[in-house]
Protein backbone atom coordinates (compact mmCIF):
# COMPACT_ATOMS: atom_id res chain seq x y z
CA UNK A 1 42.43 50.48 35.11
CA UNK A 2 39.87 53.18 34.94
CA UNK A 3 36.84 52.62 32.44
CA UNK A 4 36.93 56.57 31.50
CA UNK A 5 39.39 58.57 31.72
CA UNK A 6 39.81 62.61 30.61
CA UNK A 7 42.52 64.10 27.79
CA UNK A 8 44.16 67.15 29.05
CA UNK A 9 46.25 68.17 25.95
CA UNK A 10 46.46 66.97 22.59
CA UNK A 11 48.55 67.32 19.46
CA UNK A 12 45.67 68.53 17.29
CA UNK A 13 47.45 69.02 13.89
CA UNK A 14 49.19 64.76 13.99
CA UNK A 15 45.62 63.41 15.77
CA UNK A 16 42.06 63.77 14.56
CA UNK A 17 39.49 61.12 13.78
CA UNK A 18 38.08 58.95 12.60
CA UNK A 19 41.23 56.96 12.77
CA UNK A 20 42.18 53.20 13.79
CA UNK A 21 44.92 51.11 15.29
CA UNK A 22 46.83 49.18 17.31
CA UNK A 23 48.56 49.53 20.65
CA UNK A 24 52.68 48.97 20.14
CA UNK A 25 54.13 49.54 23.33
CA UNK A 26 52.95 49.69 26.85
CA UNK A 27 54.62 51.06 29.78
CA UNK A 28 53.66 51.96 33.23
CA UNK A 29 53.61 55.45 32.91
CA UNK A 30 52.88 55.75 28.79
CA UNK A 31 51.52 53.86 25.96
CA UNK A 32 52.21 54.04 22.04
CA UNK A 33 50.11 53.78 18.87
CA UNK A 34 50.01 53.08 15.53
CA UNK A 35 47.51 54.71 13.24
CA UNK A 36 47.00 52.86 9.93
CA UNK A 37 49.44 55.59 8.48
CA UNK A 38 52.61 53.96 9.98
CA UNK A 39 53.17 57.28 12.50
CA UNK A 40 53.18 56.89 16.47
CA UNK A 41 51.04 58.34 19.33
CA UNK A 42 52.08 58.89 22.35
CA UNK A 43 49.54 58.20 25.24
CA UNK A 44 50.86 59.80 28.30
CA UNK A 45 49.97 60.35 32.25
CA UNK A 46 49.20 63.48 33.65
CA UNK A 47 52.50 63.79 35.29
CA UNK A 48 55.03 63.49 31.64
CA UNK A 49 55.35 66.16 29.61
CA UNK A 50 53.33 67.52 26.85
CA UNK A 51 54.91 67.41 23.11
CA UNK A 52 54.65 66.23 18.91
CA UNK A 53 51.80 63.58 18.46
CA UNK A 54 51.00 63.13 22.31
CA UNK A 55 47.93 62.71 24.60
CA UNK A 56 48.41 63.52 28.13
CA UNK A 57 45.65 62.17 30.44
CA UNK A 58 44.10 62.57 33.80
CA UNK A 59 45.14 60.04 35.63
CA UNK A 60 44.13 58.57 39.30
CA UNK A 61 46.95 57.71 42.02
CA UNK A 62 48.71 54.43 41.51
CA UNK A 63 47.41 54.40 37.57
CA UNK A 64 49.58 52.34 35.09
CA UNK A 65 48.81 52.00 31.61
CA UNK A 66 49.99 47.80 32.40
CA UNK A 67 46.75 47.40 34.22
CA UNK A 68 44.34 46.49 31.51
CA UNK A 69 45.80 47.34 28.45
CA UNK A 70 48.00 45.09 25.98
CA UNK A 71 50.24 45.70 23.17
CA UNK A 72 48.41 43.75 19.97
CA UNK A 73 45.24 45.38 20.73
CA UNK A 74 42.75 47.96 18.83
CA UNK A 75 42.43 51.41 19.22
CA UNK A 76 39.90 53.78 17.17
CA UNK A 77 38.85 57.47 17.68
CA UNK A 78 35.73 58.48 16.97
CA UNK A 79 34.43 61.73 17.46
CA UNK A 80 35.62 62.78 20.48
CA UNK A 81 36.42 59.89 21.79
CA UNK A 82 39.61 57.55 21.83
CA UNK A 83 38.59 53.84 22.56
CA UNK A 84 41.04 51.50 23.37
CA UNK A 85 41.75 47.56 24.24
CA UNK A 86 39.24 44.85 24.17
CA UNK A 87 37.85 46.58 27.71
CA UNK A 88 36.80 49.53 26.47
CA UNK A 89 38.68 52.15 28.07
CA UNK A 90 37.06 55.41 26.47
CA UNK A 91 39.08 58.90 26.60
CA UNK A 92 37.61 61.88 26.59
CA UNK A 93 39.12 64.11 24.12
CA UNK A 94 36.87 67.09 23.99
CA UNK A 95 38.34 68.13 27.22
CA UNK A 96 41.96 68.51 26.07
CA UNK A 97 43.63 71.93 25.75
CA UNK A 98 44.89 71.85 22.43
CA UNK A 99 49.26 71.69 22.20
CA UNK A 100 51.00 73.50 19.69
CA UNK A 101 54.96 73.58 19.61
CA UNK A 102 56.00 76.65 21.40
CA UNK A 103 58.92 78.87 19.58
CA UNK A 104 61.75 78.48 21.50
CA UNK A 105 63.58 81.97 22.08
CA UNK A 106 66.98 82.78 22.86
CA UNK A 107 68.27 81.73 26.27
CA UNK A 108 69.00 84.72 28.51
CA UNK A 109 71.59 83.20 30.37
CA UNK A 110 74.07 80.33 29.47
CA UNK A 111 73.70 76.62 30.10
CA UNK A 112 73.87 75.62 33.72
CA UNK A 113 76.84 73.34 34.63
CA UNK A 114 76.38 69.63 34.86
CA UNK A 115 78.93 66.95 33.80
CA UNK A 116 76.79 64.76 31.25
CA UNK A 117 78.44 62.14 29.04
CA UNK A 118 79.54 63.20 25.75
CA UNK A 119 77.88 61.76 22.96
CA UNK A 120 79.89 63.17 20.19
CA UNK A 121 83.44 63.33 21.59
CA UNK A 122 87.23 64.02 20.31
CA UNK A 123 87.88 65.09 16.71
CA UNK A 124 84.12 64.24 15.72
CA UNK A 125 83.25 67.18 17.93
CA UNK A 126 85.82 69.57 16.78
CA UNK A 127 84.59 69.09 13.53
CA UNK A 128 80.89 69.46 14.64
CA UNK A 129 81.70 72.45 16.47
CA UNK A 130 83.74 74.18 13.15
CA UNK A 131 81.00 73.07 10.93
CA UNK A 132 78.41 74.53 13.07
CA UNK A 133 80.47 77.72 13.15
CA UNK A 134 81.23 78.23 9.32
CA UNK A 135 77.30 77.30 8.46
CA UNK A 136 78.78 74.06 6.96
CA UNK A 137 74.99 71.85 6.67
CA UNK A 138 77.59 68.56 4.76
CA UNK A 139 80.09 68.60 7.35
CA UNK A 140 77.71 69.08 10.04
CA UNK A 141 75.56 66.17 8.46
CA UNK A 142 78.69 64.06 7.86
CA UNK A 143 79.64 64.11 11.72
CA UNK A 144 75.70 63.28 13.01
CA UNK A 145 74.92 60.86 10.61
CA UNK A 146 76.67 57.95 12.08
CA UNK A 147 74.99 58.88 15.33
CA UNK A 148 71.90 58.45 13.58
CA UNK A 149 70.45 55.51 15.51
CA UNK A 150 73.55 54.33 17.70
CA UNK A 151 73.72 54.40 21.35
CA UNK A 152 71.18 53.10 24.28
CA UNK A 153 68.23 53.55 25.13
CA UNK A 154 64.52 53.65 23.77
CA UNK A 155 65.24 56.39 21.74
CA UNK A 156 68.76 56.19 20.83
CA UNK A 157 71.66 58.60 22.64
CA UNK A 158 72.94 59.49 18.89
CA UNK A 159 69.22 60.66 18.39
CA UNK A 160 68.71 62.24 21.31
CA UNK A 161 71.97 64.40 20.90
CA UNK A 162 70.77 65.49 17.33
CA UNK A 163 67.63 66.52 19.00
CA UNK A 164 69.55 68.60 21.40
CA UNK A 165 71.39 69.75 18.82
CA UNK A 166 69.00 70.66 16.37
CA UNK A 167 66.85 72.81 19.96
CA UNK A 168 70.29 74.54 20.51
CA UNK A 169 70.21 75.85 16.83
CA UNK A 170 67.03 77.06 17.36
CA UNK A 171 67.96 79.27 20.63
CA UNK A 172 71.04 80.79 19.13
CA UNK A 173 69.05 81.46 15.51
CA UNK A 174 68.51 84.40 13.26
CA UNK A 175 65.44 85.08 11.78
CA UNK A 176 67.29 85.00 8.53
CA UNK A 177 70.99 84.91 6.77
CA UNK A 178 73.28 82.02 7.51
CA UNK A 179 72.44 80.40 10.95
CA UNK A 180 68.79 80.16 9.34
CA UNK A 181 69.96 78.71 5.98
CA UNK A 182 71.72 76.08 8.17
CA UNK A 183 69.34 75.17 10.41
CA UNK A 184 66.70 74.76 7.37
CA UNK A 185 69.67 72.29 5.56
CA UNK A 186 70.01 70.09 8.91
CA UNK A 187 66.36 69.96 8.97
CA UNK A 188 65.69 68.87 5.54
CA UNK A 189 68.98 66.46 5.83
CA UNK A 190 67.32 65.07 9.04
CA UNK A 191 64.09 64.05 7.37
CA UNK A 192 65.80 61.46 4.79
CA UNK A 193 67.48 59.54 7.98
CA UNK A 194 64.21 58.74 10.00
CA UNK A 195 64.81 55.39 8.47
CA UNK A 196 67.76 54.45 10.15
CA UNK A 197 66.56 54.28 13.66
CA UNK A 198 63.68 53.06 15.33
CA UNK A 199 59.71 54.23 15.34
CA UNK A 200 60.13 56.36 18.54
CA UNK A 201 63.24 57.90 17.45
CA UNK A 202 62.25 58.66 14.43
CA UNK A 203 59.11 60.59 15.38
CA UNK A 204 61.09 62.83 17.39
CA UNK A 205 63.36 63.65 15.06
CA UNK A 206 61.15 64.48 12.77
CA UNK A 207 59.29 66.62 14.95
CA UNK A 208 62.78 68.17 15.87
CA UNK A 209 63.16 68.84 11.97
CA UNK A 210 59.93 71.03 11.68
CA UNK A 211 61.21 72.75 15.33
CA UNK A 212 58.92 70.86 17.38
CA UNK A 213 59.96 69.53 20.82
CA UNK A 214 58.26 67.90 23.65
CA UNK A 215 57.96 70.93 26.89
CA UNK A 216 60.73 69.48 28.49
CA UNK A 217 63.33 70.07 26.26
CA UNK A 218 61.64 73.34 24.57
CA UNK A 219 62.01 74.83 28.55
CA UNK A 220 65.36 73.82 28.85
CA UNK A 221 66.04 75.13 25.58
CA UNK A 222 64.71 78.23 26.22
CA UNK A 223 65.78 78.56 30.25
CA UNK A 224 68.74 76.36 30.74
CA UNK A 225 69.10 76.90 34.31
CA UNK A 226 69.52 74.41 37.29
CA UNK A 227 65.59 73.82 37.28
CA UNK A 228 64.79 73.39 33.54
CA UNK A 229 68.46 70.91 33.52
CA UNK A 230 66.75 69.01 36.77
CA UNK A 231 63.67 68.21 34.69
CA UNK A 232 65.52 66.99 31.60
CA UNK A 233 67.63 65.22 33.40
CA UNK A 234 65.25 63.13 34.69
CA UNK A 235 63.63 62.11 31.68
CA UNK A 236 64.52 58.41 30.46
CA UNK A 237 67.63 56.90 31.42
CA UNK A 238 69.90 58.48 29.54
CA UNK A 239 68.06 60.58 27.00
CA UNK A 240 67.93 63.82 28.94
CA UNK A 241 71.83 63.39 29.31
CA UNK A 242 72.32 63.51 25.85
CA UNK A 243 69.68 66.08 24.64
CA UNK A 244 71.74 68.11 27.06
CA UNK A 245 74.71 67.71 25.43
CA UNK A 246 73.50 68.57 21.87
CA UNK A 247 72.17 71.27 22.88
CA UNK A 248 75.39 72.91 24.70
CA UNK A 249 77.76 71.90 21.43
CA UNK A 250 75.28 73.98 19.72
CA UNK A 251 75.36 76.46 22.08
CA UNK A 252 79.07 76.67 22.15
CA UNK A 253 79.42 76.81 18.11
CA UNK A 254 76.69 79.76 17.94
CA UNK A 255 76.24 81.42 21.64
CA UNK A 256 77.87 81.62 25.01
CA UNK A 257 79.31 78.54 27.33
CA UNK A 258 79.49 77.83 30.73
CA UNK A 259 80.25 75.13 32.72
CA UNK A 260 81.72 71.62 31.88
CA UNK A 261 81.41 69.30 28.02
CA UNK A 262 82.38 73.00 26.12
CA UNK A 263 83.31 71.23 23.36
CA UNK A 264 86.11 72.83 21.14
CA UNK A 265 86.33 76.80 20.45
């Protein structure tokens, strides 16, 4: 691993020093933190997408986050500079372009077809789909909450549907009246289950409740064509799946539909 290496963006408002920690997680391609405060960072290569509480670096051909650096170990930022493990890898973070969650606009076209799996299926998404509708926040809440946590993956399916979900809303919003009422309900609903799922999850989700999202899923969100469904496909092993599929119930319930998992009407 590198000695130095560069920040090109960074979540400003959920990262400033002086702060310490610990490394949680390491992955090839990522790495997580722990402040003091209990939150997460996300430490990312140059090739993931920006979003909520990241760091996306610079990164040489070949580079893996394994190579060098262990969960267990210290982190601290000073300055502008992040220093982490016991052999010193020092980021740059004066470089970084600052990130900022980008408002996510109304689609101009309907989703583009893709079978995905369906998260929420049957009755459960009938009832979604009428709550939705009719601006019902309880039934709406009633249906995700036993999502909440359930399903595979790193971040959980049921979690990355209400993500989708919650991004859908957004597209197909008002800038008042009912649909905005709702969405502010889910939202504030949302951020008294981070509890019941795990520290990754959790941080999106609550970044989903203020109507932050990483890029990947705020372009899809905003541009759901073959492309932008591509890209979020790709991401995790089944997470972009299932964002995908929140997103279209909400979609259906509140704007137009195309393609296959329509959900009820």
């Amino acid at each position: 691993m590198p000695r130095y290496l560069r920040a090109l963006r960074l979540d400003r408002e959920h990262i400033r020093g002086p702060e310490t920690g610990s490394v949680v997680r390491v992955f090839d391609r990522a790495a997580h933190l722990r402040p003091t405060d209990g939150s997460l960072i996300f430490l990312t290569a140059e090739d993931l997408p920006d979003g909520p509480r990241g760091i996306r670096l610079e990164t040489p051909g070949g580079f893996s986050f394994r190579n060098g650096l262990r969960a267990g170990e210290p982190y601290a930022v000073r300055g502008d500079w992040l220093r982490l493990g016991r052999e010193g890898l020092k980021i740059d973070l004066s470089t970084a372009a600052g990130w900022r969650p980008g408002e996510i606009t109304a689609p101009a076209r309907a989703p583009a077809a893709a079978q995905v799996p369906e998260i929420v299926s049957g009755a459960e998404r009938q009832d979604l789909c009428r709550a939705t509708r009719d601006g019902n926040a309880i039934g709406a809440a009633s249906v995700l909450g036993p999502h909440i946590g359930r399903g595979p993956g790193l971040t959980p399916a049921g979690d990355d549907f209400t993500v989708g979900y919650v991004a859908g809303l957004h597209a197909y919003r008002e800038a008042a009246g009912r649909r905005r009422n709702f969405i502010d309900a889910i939202s504030a609903w949302l951020t008294t289950q981070l509890a019941r799922t795990n520290d990754v999850a959790a941080a999106y989700l609550g970044a989903a409740a203020r109507g932050a999202f990483t890029d990947t899923v705020r372009g899809y969100a905003v541009q759901p064509d073959e492309r932008n469904l591509r890209r979020l496909l790709g991401f995790g092993d089944s997470s972009g799946a299932a964002v995908v599929d929140g997103y279209r119930l909400a979609a259906q319930s509140w704007g137009r539909q195309q393609g296959t998992n329509q959900g009820t009407s």
